[in-house]
Protein backbone atom coordinates (compact mmCIF):
# COMPACT_ATOMS: atom_id res chain seq x y z
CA UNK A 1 -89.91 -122.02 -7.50
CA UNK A 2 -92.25 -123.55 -9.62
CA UNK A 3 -95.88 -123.74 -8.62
CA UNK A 4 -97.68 -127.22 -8.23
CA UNK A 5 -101.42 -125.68 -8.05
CA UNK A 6 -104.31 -128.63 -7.86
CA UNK A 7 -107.59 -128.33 -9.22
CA UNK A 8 -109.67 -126.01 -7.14
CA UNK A 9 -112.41 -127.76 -5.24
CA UNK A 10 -114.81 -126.12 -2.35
CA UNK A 11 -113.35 -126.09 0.96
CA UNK A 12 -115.02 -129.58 2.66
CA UNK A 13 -114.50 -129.82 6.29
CA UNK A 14 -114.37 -133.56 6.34
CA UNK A 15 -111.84 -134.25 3.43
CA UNK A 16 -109.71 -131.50 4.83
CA UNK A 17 -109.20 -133.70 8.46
CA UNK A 18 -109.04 -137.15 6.86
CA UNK A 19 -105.74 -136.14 5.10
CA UNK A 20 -103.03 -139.30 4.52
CA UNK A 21 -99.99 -137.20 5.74
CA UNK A 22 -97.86 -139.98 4.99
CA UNK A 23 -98.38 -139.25 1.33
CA UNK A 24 -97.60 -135.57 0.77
CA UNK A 25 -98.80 -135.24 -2.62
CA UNK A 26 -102.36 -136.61 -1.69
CA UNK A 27 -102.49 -133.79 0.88
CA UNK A 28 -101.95 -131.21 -1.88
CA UNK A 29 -104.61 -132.77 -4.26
CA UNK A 30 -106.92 -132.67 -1.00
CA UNK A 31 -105.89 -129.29 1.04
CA UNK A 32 -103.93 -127.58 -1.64
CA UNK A 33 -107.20 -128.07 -4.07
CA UNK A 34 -109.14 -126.17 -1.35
CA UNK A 35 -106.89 -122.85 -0.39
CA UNK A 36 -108.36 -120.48 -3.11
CA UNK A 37 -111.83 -120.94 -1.02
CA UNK A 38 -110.49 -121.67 2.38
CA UNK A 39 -108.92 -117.99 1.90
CA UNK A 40 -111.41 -116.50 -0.32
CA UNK A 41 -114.87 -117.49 1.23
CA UNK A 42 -114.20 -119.84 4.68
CA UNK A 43 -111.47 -117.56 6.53
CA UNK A 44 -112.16 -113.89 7.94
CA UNK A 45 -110.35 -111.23 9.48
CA UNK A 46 -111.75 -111.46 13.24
CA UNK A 47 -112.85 -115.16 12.87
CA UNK A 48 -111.27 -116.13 16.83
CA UNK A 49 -108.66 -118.66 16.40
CA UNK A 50 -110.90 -121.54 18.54
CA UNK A 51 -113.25 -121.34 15.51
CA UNK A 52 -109.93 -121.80 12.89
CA UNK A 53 -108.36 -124.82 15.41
CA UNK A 54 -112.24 -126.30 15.00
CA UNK A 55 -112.25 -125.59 11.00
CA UNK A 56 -109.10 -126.91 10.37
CA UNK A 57 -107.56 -128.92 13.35
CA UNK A 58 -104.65 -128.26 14.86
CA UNK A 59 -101.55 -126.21 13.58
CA UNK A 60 -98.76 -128.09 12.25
CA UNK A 61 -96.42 -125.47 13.99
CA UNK A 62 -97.13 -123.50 15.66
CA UNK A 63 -94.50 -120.91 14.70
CA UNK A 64 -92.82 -121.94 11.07
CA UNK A 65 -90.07 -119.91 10.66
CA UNK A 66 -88.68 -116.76 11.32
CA UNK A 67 -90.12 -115.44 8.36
CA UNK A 68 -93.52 -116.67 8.90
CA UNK A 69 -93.64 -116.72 12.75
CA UNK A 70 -97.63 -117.88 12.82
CA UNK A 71 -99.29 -121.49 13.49
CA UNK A 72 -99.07 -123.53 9.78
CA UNK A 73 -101.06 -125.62 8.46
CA UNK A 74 -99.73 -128.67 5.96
CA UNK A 75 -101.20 -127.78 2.21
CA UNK A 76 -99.08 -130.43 0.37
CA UNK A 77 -96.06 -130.40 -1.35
CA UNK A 78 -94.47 -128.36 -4.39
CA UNK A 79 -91.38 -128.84 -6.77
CA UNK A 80 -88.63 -126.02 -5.95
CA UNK A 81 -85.89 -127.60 -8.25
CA UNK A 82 -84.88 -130.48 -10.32
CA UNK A 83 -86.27 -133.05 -8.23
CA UNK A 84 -86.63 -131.57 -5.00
CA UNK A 85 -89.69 -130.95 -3.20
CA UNK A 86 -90.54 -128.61 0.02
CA UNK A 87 -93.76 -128.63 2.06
CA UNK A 88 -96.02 -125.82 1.69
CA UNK A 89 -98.36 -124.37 4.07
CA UNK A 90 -101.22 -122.39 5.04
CA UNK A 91 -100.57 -119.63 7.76
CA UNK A 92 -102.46 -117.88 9.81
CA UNK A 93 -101.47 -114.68 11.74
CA UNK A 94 -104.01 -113.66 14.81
CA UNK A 95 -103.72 -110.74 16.47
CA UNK A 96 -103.20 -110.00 20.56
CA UNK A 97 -106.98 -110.78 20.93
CA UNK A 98 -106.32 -114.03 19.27
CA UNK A 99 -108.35 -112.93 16.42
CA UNK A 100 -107.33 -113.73 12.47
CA UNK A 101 -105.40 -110.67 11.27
CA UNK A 102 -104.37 -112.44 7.74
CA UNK A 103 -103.87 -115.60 6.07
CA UNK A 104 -101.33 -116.70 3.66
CA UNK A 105 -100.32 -119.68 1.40
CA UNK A 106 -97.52 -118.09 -0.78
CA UNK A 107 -96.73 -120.83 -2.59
CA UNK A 108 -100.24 -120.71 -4.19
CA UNK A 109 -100.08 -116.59 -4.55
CA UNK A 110 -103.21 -115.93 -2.04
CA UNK A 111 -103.43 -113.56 0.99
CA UNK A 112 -105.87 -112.45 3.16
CA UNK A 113 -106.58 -109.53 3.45
């Protein structure tokens, strides 16, 4: 799979909500800019999952796949062939307590912890 990765920009709040989902690739320039911060500085282990709902809005899904059974978030898009394109997304796993226990977005190669 190749690896669509948009200039890095701070995590913003604001710009991460006002998202056009009807245009895919605008929501990777947007949220897929912002995923090397949103994992490296924003999102922590423990942070309660009320405070991640009122960071990022609500979960696409709240269960993507069986591979990645944790609520998603919509990063964008990226090319996985000739001229096809899947959604990508962020997840977040919370434990029993409903606490962050990791965060992933492996089309963009980051992971928390």
């Amino acid at each position: 799979m190749s690896r669509d990765v948009p200039t890095q920009r701070p995590f913003d709040r604001a710009a991460w909500l006002d998202v056009n989902f009807q245009d895919r690739v605008a929501v990777g320039r947007v949220r897929g800019a912002m995923v090397d911060d949103l994992i490296d500085h924003v999102l922590h282990v423990g942070d309660t999952r009320e405070s991640v709902v009122g960071l990022l809005g609500p979960p696409a899904s709240e269960s993507h796949s069986r591979e990645f059974p944790y609520p998603s978030w919509t990063l964008g898009q990226a090319h996985t062939g000739m001229s096809h394109t899947d959604d990508v997304h962020l997840f977040v796993e919370f434990d029993t307590n409903g606490r962050v226990a990791g965060v992933r977005a492996p089309t963009f190669g980051k992971e928390l912890p």
